[in-house]
Protein backbone atom coordinates (compact mmCIF):
# COMPACT_ATOMS: atom_id res chain seq x y z
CA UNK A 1 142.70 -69.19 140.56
CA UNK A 2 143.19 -66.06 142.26
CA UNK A 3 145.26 -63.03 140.10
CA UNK A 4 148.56 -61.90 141.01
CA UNK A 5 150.56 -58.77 141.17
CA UNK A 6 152.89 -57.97 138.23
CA UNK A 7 155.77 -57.28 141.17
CA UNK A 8 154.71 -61.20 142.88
CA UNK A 9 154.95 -62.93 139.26
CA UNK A 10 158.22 -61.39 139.00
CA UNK A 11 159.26 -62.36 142.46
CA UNK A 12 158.15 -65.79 141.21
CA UNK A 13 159.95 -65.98 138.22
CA UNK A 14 162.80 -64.60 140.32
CA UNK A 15 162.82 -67.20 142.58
CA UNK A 16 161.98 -70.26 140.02
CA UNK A 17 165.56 -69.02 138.10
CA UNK A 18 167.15 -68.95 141.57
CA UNK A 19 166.22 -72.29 142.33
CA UNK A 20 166.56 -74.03 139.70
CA UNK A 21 170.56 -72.69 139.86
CA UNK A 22 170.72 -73.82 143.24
CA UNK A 23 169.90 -77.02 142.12
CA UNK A 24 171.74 -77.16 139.21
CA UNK A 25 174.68 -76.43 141.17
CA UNK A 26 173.73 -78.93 144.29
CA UNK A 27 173.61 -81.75 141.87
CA UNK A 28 177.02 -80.54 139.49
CA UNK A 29 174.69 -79.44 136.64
CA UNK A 30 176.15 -76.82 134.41
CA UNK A 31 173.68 -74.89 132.24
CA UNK A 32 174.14 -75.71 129.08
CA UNK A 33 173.51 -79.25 130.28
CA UNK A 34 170.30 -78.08 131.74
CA UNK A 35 169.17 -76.20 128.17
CA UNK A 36 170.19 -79.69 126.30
CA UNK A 37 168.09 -81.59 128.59
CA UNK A 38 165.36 -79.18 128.72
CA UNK A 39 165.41 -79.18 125.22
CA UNK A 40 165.37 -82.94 124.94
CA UNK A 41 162.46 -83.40 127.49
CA UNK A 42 160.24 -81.18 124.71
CA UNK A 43 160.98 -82.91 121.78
CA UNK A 44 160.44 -85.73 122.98
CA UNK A 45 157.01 -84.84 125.31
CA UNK A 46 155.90 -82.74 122.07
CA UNK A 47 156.81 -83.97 118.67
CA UNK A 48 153.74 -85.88 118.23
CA UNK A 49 151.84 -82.40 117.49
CA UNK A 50 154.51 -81.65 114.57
CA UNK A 51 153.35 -83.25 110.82
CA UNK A 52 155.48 -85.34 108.85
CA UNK A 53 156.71 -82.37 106.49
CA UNK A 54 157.44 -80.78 109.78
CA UNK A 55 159.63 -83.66 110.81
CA UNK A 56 161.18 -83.75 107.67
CA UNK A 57 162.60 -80.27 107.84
CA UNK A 58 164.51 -81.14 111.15
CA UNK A 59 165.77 -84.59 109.69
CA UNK A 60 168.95 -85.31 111.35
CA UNK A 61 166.79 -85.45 114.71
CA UNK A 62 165.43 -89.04 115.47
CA UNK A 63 161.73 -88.71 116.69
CA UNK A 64 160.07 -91.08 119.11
CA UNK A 65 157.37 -92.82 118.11
């Protein structure tokens, strides 16, 4: 994988945020919906790595199994 610049990762970064607004936009998406469905798509993808005590802490959230 070849290394880039600190200035070309931020250009990067720049342009991910800018596009994903576009988008957002294009399709009527407001933010906070984005967060809440961003947030959603990790629980979900990712609770399997979290223990039972873990999920037990955070119990009004239903976890997939």
């Amino acid at each position: 994988m070849a290394k880039i610049s600190k200035q070309d990762r931020e250009e990067i970064n720049a342009q991910k945020k800018e596009l994903a607004k576009y988008i957002m936009n294009k399709i009527g998406m407001k933010y906070n919906e984005f967060i809440e469905a961003a947030e959603a798509l990790l629980i979900n993808e990712y609770s399997g790595i979290l223990t039972t005590e873990e999920k037990q802490k955070f119990n009004k959230i239903i976890f997939a199994n």
